[in-house]
C-alpha atoms as a PDB file:
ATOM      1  CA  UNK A   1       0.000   0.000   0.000  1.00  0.00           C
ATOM      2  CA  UNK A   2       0.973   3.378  -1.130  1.00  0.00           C
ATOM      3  CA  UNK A   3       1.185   6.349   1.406  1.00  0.00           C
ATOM      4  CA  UNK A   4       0.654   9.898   0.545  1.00  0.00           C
ATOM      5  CA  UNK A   5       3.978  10.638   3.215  1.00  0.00           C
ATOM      6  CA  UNK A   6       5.688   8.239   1.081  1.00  0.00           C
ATOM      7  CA  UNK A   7       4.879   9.698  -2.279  1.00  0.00           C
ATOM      8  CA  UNK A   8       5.877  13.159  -0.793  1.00  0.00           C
ATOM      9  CA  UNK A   9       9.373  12.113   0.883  1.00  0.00           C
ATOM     10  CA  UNK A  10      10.361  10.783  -2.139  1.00  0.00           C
ATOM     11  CA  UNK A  11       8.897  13.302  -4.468  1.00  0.00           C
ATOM     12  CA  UNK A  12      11.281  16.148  -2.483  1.00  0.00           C
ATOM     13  CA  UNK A  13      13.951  14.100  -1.735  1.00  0.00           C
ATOM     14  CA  UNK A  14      14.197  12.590  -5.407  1.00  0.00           C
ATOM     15  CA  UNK A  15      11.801  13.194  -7.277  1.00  0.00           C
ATOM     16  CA  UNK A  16      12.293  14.900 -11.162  1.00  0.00           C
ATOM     17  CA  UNK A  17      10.781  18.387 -11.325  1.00  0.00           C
ATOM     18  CA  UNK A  18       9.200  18.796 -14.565  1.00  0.00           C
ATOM     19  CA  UNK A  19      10.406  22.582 -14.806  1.00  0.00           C
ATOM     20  CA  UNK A  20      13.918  23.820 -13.123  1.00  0.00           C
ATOM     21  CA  UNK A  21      12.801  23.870  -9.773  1.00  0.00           C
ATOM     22  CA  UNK A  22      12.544  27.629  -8.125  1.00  0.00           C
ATOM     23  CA  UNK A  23      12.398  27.989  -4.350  1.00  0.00           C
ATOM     24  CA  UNK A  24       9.591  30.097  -4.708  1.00  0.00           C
ATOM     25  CA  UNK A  25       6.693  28.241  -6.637  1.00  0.00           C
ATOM     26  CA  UNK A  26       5.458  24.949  -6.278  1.00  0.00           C
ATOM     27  CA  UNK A  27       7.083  22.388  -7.961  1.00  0.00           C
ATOM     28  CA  UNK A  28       5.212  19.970 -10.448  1.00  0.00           C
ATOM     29  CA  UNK A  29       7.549  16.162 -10.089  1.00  0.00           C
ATOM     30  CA  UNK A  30       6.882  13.372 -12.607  1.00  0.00           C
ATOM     31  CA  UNK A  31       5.460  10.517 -10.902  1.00  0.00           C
ATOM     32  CA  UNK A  32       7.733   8.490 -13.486  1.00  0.00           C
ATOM     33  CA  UNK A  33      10.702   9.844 -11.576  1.00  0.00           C
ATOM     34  CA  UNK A  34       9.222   8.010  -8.085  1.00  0.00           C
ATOM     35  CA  UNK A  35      10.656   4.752  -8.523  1.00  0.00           C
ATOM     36  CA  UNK A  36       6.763   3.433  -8.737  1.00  0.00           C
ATOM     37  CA  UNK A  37       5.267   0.831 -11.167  1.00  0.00           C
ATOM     38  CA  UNK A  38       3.177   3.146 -13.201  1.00  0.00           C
ATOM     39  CA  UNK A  39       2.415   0.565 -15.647  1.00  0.00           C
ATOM     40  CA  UNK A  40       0.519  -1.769 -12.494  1.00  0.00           C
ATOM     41  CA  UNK A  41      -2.945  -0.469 -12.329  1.00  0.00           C
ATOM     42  CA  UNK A  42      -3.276  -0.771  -8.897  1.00  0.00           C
ATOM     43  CA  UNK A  43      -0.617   1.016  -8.171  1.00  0.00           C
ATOM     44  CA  UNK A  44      -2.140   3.981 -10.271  1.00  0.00           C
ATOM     45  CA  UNK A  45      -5.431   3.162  -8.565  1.00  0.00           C
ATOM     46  CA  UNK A  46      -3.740   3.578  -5.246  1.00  0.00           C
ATOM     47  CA  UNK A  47      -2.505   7.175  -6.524  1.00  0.00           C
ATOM     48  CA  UNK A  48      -5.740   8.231  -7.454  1.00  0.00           C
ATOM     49  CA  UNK A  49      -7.188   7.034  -4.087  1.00  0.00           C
ATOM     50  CA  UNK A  50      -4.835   9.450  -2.936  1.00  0.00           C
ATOM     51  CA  UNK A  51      -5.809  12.134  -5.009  1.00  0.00           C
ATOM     52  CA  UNK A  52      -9.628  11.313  -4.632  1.00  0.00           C
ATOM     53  CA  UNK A  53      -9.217  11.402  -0.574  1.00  0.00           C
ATOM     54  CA  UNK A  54      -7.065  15.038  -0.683  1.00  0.00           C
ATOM     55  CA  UNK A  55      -3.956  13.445   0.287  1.00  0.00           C
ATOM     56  CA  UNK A  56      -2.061  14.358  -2.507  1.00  0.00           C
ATOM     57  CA  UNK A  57      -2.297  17.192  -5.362  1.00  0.00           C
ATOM     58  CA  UNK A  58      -1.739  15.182  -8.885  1.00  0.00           C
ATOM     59  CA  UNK A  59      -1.346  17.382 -11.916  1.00  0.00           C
ATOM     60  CA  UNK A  60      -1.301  17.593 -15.651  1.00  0.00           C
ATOM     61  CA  UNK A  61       2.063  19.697 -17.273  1.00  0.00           C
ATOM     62  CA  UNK A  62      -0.029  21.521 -19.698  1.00  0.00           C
ATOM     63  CA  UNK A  63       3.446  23.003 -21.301  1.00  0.00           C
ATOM     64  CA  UNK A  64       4.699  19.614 -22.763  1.00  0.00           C
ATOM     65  CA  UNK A  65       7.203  20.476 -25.203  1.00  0.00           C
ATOM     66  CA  UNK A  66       8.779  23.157 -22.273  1.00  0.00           C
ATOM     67  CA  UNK A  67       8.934  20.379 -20.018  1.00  0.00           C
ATOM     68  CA  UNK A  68      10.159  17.848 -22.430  1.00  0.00           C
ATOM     69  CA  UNK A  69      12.848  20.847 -23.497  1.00  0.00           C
ATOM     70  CA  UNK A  70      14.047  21.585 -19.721  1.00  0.00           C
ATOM     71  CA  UNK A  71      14.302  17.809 -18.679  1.00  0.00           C
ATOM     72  CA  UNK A  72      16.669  17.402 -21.835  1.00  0.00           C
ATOM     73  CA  UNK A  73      18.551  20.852 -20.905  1.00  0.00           C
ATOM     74  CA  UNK A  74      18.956  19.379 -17.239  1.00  0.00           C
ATOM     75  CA  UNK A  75      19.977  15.899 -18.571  1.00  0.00           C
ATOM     76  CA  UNK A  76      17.242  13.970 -17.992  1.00  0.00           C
ATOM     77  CA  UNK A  77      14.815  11.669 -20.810  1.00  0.00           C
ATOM     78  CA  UNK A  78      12.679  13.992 -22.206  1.00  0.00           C
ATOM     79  CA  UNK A  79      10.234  10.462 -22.261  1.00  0.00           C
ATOM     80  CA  UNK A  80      10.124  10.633 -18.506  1.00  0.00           C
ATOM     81  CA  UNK A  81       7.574  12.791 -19.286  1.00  0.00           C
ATOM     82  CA  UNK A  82       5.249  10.812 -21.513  1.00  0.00           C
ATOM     83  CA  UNK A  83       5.964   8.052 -18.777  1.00  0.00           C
ATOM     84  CA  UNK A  84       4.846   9.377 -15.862  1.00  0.00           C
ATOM     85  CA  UNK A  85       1.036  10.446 -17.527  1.00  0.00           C
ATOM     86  CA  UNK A  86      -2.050   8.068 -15.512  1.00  0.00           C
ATOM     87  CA  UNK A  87      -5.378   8.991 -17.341  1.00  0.00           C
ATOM     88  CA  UNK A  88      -8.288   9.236 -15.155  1.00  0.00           C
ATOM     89  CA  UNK A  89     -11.931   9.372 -16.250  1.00  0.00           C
ATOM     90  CA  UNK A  90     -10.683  11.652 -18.868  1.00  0.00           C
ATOM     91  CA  UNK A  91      -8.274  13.501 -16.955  1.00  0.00           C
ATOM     92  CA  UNK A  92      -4.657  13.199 -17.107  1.00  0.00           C
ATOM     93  CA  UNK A  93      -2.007  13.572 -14.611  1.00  0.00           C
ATOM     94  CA  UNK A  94       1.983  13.655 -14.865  1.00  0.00           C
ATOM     95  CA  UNK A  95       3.374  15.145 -11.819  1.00  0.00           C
ATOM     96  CA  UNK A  96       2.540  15.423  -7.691  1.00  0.00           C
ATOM     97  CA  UNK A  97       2.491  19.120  -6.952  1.00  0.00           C
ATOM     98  CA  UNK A  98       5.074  19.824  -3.957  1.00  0.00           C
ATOM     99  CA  UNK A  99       3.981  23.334  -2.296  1.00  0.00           C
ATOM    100  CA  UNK A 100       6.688  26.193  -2.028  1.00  0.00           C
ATOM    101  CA  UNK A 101       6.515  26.230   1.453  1.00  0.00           C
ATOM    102  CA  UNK A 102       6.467  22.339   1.441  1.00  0.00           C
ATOM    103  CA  UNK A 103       9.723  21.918  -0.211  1.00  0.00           C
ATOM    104  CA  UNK A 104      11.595  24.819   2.002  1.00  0.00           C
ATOM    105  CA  UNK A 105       9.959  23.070   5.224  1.00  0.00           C
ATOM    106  CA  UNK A 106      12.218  19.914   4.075  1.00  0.00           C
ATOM    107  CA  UNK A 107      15.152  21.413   3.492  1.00  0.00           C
ATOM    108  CA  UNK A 108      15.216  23.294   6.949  1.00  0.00           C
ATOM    109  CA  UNK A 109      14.303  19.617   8.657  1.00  0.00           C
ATOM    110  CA  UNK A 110      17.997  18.120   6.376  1.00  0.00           C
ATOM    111  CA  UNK A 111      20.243  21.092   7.510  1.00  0.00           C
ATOM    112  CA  UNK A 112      18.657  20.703  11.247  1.00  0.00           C
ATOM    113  CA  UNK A 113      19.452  17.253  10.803  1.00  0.00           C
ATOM    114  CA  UNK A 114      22.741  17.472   9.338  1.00  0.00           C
ATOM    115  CA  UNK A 115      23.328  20.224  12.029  1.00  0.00           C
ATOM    116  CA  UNK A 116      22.061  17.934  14.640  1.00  0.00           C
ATOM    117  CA  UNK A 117      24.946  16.314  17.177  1.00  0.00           C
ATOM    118  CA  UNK A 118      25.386  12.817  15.900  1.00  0.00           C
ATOM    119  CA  UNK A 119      23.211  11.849  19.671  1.00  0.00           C
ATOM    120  CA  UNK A 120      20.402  13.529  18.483  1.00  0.00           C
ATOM    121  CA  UNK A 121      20.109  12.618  15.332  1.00  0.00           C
ATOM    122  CA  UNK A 122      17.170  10.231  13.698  1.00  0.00           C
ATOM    123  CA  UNK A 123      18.224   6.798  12.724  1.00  0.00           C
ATOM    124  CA  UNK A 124      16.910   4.826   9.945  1.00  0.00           C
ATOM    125  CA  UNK A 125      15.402   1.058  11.731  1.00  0.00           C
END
């Protein structure tokens, strides 16, 4: 089962932005870039779950050929684009919007961390 704090962790930690990323506007990361099974229906079912409940934004990247031209100027497949698309009842999706003040909340937490006396800090199980 798929968590929306999953799908977020990894969407800031490593997650492809479809558009050089800016630290102030929300970001718009392919869900190809998750390391997820798009082509396994449930596992875009569980997304959409996600979506349906308001546990996670999913959006389309109306500006394909941008996208497609900024992934290719930042080194990345210009496919992962095409790849990370789920169609639902007409609507299609390609990326999990990550808030402004979502992605400058994380980075504070990973220099507190990194900050952090090696006592204090969290440990993976």
């Amino acid at each position: 089962m798929i968590t929306a704090v999953q799908v977020l962790a990894t969407a800031v930690l490593i997650g492809v932005p479809a558009f050089r990323p800016s630290m102030v506007l929300d970001t718009k990361v392919l869900l190809g870039s998750l390391g997820l099974d798009l082509a396994d229906p449930g596992v875009r079912e569980e997304l959409l779950d996600l979506l349906r409940e308001g546990e996670l934004v999913l959006v389309r990247v109306d500006l394909e050929a941008d996208a497609q031209r900024s992934l290719a100027e930042r080194g990345h497949d210009p496919a992962l684009l095409d790849a990370s698309a789920i169609v639902d009842r007409g609507s299609k999706f390609h990326a999990i919007l990550i808030r402004a003040e979502t992605r400058a909340h994380a980075a504070l937490l990973r220099r507190l961390e990194a900050d952090a006396p090696p006592a204090a800090r969290s440990e993976a199980p």
